[in-house]
C-alpha atoms as a PDB file:
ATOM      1  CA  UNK A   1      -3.292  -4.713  -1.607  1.00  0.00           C
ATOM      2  CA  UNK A   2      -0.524  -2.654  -0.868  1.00  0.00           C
ATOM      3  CA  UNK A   3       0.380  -1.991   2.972  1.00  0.00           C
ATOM      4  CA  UNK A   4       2.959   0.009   4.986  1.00  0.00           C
ATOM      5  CA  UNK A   5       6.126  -2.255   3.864  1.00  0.00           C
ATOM      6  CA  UNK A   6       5.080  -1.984   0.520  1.00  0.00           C
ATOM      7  CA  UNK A   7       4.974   1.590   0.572  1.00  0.00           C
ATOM      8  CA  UNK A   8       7.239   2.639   2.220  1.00  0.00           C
ATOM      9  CA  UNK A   9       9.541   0.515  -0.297  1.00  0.00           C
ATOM     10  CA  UNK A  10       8.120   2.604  -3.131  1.00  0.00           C
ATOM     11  CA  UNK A  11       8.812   5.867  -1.792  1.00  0.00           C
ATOM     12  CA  UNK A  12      12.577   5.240  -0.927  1.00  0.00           C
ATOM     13  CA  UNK A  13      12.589   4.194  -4.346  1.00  0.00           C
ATOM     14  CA  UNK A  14      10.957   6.783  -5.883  1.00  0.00           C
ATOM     15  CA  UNK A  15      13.087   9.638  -4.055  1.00  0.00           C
ATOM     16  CA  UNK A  16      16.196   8.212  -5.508  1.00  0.00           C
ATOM     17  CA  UNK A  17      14.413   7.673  -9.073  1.00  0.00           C
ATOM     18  CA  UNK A  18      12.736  11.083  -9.536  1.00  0.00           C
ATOM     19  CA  UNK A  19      13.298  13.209  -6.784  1.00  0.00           C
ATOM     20  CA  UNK A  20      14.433  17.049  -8.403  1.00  0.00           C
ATOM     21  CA  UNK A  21      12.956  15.665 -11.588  1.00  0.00           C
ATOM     22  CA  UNK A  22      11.111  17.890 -14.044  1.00  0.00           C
ATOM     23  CA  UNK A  23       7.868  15.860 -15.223  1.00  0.00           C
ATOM     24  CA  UNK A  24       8.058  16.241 -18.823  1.00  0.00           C
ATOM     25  CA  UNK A  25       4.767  14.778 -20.130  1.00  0.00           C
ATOM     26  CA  UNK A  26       1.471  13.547 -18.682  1.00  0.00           C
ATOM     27  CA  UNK A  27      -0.693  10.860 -20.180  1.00  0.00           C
ATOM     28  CA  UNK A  28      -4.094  10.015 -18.512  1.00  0.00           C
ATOM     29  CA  UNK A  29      -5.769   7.128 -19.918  1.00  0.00           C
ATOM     30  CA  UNK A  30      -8.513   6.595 -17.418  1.00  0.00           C
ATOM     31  CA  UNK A  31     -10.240   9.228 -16.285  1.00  0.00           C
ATOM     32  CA  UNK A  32     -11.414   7.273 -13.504  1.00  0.00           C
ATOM     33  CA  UNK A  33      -8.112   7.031 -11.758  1.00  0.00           C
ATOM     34  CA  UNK A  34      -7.784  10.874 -11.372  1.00  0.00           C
ATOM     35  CA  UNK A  35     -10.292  13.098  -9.687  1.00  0.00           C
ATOM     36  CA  UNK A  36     -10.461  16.474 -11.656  1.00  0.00           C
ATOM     37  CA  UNK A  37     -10.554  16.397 -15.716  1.00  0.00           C
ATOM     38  CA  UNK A  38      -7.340  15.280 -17.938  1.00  0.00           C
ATOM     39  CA  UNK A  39      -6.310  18.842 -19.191  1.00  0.00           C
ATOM     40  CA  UNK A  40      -6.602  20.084 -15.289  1.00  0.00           C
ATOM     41  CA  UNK A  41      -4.054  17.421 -14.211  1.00  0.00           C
ATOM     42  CA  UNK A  42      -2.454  17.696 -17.335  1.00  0.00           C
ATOM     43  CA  UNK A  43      -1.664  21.569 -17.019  1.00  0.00           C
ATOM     44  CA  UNK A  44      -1.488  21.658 -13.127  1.00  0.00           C
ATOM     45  CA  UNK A  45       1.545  18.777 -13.276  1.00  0.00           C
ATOM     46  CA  UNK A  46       3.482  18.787 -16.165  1.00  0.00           C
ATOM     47  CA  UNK A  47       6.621  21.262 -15.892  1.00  0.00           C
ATOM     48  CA  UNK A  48       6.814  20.807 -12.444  1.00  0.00           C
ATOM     49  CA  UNK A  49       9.549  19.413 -10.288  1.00  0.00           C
ATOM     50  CA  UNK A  50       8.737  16.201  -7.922  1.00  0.00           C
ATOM     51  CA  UNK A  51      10.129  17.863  -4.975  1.00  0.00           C
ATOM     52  CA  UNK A  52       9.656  14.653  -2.855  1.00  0.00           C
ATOM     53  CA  UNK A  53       7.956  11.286  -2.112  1.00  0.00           C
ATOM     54  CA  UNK A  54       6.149  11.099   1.608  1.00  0.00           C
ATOM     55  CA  UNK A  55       4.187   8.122   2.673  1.00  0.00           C
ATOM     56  CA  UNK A  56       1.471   8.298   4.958  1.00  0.00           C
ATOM     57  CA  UNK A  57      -0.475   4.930   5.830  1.00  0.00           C
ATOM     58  CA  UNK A  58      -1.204   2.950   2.333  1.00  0.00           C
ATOM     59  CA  UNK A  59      -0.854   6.346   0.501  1.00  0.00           C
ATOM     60  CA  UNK A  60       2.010   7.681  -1.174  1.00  0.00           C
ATOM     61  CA  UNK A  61       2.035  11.456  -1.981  1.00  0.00           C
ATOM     62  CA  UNK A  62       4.708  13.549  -4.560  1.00  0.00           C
ATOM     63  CA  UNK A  63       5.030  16.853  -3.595  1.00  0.00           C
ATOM     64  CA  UNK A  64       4.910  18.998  -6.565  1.00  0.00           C
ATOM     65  CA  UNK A  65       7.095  22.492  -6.619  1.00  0.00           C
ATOM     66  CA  UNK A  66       3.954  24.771  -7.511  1.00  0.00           C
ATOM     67  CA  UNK A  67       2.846  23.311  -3.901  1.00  0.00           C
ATOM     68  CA  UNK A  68       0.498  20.738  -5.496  1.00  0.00           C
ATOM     69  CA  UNK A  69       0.075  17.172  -4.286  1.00  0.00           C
ATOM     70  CA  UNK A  70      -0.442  13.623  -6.342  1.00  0.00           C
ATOM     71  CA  UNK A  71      -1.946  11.238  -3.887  1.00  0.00           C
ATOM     72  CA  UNK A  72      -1.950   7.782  -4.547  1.00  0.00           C
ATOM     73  CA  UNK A  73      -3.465   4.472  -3.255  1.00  0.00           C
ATOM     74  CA  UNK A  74      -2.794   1.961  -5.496  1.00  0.00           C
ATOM     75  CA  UNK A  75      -5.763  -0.134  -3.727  1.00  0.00           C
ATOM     76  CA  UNK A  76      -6.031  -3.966  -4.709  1.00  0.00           C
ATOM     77  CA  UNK A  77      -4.373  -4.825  -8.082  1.00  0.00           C
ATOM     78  CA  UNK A  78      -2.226  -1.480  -8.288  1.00  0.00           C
ATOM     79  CA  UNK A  79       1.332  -1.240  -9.080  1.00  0.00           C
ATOM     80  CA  UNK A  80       4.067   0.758 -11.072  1.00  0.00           C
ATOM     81  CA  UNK A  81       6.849   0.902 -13.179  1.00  0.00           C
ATOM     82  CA  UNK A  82      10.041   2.803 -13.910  1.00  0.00           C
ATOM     83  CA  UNK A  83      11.842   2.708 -17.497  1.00  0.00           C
ATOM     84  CA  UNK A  84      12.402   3.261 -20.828  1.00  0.00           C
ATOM     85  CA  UNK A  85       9.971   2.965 -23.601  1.00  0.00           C
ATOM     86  CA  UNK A  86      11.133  -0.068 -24.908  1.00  0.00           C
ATOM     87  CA  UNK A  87      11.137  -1.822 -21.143  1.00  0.00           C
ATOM     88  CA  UNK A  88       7.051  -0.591 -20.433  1.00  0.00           C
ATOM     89  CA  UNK A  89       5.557  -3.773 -19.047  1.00  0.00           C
ATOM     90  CA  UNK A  90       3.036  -5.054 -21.665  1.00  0.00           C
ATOM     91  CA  UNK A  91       0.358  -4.382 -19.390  1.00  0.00           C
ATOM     92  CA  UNK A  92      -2.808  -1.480 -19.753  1.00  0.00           C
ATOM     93  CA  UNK A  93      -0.926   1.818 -18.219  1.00  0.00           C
ATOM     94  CA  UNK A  94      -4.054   4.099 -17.191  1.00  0.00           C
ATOM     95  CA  UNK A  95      -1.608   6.763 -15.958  1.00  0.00           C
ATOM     96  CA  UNK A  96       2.032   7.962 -16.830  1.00  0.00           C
ATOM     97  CA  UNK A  97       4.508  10.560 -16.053  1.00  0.00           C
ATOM     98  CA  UNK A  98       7.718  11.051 -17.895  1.00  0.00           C
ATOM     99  CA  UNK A  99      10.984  12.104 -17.267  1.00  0.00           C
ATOM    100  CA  UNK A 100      12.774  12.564 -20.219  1.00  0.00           C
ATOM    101  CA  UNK A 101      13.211   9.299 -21.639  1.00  0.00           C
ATOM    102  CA  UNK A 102      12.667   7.848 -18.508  1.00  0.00           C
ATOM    103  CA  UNK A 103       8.760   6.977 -17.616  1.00  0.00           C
ATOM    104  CA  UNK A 104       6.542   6.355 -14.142  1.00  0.00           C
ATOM    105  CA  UNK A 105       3.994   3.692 -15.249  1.00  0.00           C
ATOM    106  CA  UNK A 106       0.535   3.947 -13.287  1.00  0.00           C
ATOM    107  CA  UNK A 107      -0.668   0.454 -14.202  1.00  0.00           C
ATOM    108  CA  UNK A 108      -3.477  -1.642 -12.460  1.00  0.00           C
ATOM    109  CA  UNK A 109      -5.649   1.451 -11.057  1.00  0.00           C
ATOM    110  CA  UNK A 110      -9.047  -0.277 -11.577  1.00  0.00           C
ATOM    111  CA  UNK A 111      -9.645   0.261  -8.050  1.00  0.00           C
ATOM    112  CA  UNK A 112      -6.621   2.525  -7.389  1.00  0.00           C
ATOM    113  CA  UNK A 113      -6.227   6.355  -8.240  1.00  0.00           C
ATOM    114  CA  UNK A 114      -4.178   9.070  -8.413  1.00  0.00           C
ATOM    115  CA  UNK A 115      -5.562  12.309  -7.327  1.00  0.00           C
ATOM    116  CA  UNK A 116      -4.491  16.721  -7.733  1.00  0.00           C
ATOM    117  CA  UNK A 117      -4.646  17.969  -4.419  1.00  0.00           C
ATOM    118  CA  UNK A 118      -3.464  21.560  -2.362  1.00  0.00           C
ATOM    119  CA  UNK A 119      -1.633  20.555   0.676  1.00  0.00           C
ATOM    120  CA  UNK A 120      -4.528  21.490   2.678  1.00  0.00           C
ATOM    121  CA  UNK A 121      -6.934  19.213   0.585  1.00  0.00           C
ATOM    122  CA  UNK A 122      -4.530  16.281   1.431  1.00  0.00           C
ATOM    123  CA  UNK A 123      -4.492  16.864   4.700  1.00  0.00           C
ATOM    124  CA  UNK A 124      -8.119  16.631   4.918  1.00  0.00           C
ATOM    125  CA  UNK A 125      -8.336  13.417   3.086  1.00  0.00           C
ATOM    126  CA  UNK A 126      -5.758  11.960   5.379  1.00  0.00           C
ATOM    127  CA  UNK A 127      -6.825  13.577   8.686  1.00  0.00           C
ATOM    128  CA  UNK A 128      -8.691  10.016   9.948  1.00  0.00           C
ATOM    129  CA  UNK A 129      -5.643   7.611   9.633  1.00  0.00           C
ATOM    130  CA  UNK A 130      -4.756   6.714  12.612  1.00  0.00           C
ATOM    131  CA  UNK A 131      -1.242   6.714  14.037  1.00  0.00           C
ATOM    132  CA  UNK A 132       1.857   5.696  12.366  1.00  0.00           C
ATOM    133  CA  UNK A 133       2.766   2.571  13.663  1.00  0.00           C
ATOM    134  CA  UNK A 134       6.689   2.910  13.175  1.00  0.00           C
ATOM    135  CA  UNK A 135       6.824   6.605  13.854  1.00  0.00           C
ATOM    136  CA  UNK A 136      10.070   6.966  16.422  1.00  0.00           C
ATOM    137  CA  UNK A 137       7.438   9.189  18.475  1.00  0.00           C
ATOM    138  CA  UNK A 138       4.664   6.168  18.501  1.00  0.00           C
ATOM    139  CA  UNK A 139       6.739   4.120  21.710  1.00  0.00           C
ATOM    140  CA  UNK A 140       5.923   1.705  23.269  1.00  0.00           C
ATOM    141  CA  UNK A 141       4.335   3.560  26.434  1.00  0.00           C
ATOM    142  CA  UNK A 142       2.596   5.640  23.930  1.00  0.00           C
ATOM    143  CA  UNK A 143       1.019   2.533  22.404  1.00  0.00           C
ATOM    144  CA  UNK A 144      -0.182   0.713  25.563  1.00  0.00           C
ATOM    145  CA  UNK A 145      -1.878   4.045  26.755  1.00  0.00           C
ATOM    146  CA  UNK A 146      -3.650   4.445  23.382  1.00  0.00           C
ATOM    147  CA  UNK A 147      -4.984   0.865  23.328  1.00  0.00           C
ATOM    148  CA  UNK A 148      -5.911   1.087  26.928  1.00  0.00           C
ATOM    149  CA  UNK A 149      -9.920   1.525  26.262  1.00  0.00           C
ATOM    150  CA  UNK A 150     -10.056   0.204  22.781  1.00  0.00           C
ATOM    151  CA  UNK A 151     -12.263  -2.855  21.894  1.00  0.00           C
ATOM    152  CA  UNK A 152     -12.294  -5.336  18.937  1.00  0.00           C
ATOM    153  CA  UNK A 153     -11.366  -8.317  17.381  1.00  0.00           C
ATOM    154  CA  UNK A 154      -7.278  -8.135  16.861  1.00  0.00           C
ATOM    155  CA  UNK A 155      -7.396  -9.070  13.371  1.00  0.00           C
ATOM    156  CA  UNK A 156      -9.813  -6.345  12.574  1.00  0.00           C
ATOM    157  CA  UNK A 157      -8.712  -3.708  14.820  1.00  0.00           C
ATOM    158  CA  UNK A 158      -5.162  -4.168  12.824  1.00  0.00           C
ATOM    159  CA  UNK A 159      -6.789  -4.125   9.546  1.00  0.00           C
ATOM    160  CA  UNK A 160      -8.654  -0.822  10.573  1.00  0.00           C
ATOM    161  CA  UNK A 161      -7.140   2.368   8.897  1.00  0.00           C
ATOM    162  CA  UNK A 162      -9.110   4.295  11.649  1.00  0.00           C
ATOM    163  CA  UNK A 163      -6.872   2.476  14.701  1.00  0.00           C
ATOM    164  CA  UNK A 164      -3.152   2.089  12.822  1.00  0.00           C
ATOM    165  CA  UNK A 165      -2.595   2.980   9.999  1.00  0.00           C
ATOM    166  CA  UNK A 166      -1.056   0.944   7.056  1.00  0.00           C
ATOM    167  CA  UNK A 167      -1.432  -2.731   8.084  1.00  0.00           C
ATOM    168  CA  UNK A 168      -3.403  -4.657   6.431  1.00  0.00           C
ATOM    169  CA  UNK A 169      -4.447  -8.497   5.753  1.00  0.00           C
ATOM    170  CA  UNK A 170      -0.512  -9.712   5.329  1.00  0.00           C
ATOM    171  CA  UNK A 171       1.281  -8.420   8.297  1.00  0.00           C
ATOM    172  CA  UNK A 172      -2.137  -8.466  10.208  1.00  0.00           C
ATOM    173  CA  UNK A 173      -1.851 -12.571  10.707  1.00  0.00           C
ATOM    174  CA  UNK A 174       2.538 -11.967  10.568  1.00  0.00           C
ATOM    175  CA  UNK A 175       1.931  -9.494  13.249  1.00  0.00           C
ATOM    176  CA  UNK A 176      -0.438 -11.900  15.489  1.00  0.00           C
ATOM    177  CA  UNK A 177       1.455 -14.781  14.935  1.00  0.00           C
ATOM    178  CA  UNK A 178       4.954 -13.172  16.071  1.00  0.00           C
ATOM    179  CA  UNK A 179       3.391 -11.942  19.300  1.00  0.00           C
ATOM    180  CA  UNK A 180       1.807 -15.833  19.582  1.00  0.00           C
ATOM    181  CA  UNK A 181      -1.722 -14.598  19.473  1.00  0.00           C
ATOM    182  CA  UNK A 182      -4.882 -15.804  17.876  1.00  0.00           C
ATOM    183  CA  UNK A 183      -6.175 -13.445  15.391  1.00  0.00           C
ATOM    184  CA  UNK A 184     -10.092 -13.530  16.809  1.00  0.00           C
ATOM    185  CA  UNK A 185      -8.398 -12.480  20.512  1.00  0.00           C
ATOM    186  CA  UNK A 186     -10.235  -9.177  21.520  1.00  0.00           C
ATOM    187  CA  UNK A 187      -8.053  -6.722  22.492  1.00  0.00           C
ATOM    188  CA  UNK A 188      -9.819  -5.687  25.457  1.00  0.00           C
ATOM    189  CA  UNK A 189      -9.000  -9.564  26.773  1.00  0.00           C
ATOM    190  CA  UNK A 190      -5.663  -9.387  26.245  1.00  0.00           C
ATOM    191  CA  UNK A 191      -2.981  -9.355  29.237  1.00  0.00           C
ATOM    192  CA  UNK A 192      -0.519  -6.258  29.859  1.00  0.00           C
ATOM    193  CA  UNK A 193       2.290  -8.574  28.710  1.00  0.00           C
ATOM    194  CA  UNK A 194       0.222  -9.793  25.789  1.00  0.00           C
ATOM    195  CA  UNK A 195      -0.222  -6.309  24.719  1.00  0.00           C
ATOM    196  CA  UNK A 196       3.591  -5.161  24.990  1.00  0.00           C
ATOM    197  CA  UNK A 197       4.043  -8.611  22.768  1.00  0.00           C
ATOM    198  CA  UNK A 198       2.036  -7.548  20.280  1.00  0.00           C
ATOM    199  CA  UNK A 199       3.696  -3.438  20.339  1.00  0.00           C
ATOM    200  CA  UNK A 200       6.636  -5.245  19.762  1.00  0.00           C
ATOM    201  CA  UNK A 201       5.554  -7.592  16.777  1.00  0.00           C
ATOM    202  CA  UNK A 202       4.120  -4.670  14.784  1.00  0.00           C
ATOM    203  CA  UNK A 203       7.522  -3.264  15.365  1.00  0.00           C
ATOM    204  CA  UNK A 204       9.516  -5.872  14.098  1.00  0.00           C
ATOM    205  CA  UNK A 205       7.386  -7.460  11.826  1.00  0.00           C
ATOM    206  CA  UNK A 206       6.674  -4.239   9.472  1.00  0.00           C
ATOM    207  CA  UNK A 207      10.476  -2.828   9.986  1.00  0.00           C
ATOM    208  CA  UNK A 208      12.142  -6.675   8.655  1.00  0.00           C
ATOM    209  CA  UNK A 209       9.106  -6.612   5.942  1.00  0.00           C
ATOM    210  CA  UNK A 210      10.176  -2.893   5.090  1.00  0.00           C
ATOM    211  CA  UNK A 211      13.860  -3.582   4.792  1.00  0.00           C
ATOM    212  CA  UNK A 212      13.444  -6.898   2.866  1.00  0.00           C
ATOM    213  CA  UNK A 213      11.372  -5.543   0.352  1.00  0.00           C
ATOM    214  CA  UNK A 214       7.611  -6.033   0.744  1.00  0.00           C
ATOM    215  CA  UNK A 215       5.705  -8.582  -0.911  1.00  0.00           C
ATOM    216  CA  UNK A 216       4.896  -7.024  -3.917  1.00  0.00           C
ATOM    217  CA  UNK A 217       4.585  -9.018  -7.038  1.00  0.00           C
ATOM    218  CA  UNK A 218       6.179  -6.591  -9.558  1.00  0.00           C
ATOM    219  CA  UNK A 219       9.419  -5.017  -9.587  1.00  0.00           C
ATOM    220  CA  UNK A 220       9.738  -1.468  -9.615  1.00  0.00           C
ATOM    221  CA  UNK A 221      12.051  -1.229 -12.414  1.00  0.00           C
ATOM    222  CA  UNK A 222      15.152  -3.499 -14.357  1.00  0.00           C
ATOM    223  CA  UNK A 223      17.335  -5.017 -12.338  1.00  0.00           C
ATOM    224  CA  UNK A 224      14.581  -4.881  -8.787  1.00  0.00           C
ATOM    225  CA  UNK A 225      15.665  -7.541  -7.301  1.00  0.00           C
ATOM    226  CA  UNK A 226      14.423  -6.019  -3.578  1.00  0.00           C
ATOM    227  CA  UNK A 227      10.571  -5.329  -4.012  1.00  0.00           C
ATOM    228  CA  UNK A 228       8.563  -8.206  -3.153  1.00  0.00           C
ATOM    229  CA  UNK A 229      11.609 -10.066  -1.143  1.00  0.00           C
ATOM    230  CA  UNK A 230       9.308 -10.897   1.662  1.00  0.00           C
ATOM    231  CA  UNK A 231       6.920 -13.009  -0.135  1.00  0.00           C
ATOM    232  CA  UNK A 232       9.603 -15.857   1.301  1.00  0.00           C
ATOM    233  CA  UNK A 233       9.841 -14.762   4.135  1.00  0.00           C
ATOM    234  CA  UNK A 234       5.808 -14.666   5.335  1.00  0.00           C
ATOM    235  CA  UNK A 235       5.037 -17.506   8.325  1.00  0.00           C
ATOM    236  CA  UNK A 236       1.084 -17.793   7.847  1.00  0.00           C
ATOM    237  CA  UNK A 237       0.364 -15.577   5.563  1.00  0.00           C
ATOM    238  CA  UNK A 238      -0.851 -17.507   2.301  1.00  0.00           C
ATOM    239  CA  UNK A 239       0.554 -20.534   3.764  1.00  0.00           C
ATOM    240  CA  UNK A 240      -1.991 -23.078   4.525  1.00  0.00           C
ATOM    241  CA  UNK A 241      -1.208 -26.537   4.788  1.00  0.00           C
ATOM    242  CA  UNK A 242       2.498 -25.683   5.804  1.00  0.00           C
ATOM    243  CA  UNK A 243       4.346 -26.514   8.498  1.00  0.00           C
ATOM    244  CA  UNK A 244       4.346 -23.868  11.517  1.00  0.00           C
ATOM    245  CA  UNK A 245       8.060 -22.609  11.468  1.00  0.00           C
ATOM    246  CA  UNK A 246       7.914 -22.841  15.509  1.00  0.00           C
ATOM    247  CA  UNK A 247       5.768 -25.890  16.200  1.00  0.00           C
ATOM    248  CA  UNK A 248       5.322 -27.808  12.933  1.00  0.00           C
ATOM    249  CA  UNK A 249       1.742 -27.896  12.894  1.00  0.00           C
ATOM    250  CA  UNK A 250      -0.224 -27.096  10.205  1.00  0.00           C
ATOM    251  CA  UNK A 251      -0.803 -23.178   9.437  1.00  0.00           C
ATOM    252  CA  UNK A 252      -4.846 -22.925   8.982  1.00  0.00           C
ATOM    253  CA  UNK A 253      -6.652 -20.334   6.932  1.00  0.00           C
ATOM    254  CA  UNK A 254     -10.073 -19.079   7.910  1.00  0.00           C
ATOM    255  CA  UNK A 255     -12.319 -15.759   7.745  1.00  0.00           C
ATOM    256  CA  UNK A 256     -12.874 -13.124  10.413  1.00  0.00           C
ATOM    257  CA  UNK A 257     -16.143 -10.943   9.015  1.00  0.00           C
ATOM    258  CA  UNK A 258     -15.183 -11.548   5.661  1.00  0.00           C
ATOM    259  CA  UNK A 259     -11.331 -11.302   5.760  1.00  0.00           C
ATOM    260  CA  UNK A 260      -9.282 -14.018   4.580  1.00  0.00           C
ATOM    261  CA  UNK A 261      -6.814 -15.297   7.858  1.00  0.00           C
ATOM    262  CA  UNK A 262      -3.883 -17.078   8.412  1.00  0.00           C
ATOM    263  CA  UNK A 263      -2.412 -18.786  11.821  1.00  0.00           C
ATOM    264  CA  UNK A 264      -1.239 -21.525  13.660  1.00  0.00           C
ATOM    265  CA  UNK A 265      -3.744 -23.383  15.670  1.00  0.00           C
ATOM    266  CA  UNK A 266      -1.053 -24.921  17.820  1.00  0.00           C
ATOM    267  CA  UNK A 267       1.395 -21.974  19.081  1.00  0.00           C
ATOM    268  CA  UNK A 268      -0.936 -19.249  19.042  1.00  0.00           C
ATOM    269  CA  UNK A 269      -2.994 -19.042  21.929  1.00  0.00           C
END
């Protein structure tokens, strides 16, 4: 699934594909993936101007200029496309916009969806994310005072939309291996200096993901060579049975409640 990286990638993208672009056409394939009927999207977005791209967690949302809002999680298995006719992936689009001759591909929204909102509505369905973790005004004080009475297991309290919002099972194990800690460490066990360790590998770890390019398996459009850099760049993540790039042992996979894990056994502690 998509996480903060990944996103964030897609929106810089998208501003400098289709920001001040009129959306020519809709097509809505799957009824599923929006949340009002096709000729109410249809009418309430086509002809209007995609005045920008914001990100908030795992969510992107395209600010319309009638004041609308398309909000999209793409969820597990989501992904788009920008280009021609002739260049559309061979793959089952359930959503499209078009520019002209140029088209937004929706593809993979089994799970996903992209739903007509008023800014207020939005709002609303955002309002329980929790805090941006790479928002300039989210420092490091900030950070230790807000994790000061909170309890958990660290890979799940990373995961949790509810505590930070946008990490997820990736840069959950990157995160906890850069700061050298073991993913089932409770957060209420965890030493002042382990704490500012791990402020500092969110930091890092989502800001080089975010620059490199996510890990993504699909391009964005021709010629993407960016999106999905970071998939050679991840220590534990997917890696089992490889060397530790500090300590050479063995990076082990396991499950906390359910959630696939990754981390060395050796160097994180």
């Amino acid at each position: 699934m998509p996480e903060l990286p990944e996103m964030e990638n897609y929106k810089r993208n998208l501003n400098q594909l289709i920001q001040g672009k009129v959306i020519s056409n809709v097509i809505v394939n799957r009824e599923k993936s929006i949340n009002v009927d096709p000729q109410t999207f249809i009418q309430a977005v086509q002809g209007n101007t995609v005045s920008l791209v914001q990100r908030r967690a795992k969510h992107l949302l395209f600010r319309l200029s009638n004041g609308k809002v398309l909000l999209l999680h793409l969820m597990l298995g989501g992904w788009m496309f920008y280009s021609e006719e002739k260049d559309k992936p061979k793959r089952t689009v359930q959503i499209q916009l078009s520019f002209g001759n140029m088209h937004l591909y929706f593809i993979g929204l089994r799970l996903g969806y992209l739903h007509l909102y008023t800014n207020a509505e939005a709002e609303a369905e955002l309002a329980d994310l929790g805090p941006e973790p790479l928002d300039l005004s989210f420092t490091k004080e900030d950070f230790l005072a807000y994790i000061e009475k909170k309890r958990g297991t660290l890979k799940l309290k990373l995961v949790d939309q509810h505590f930070l919002s946008g990490i997820g099972n990736c840069y959950s194990d990157e995160i906890c291996y850069h700061a050298k800690l073991l993913p089932e460490r409770k957060l209420e066990d965890l030493t002042s200096e382990e704490k500012t360790a791990l402020y500092t590998a969110i930091q890092t770890v989502l800001k080089e993901a975010t620059d490199i390019g996510g890990y993504m398996e699909h391009p964005l459009f021709i010629n993407d060579n960016k999106t999905g850099a970071y998939n050679d760049h991840c220590r534990v993540y997917d890696c089992e049975g490889q060397p530790c790039q500090r300590c050479g042992t063995k990076i082990v996979q396991t499950e906390i409640s359910s959630k696939k894990t990754f981390y060395c056994p050796n160097c994180q502690h």
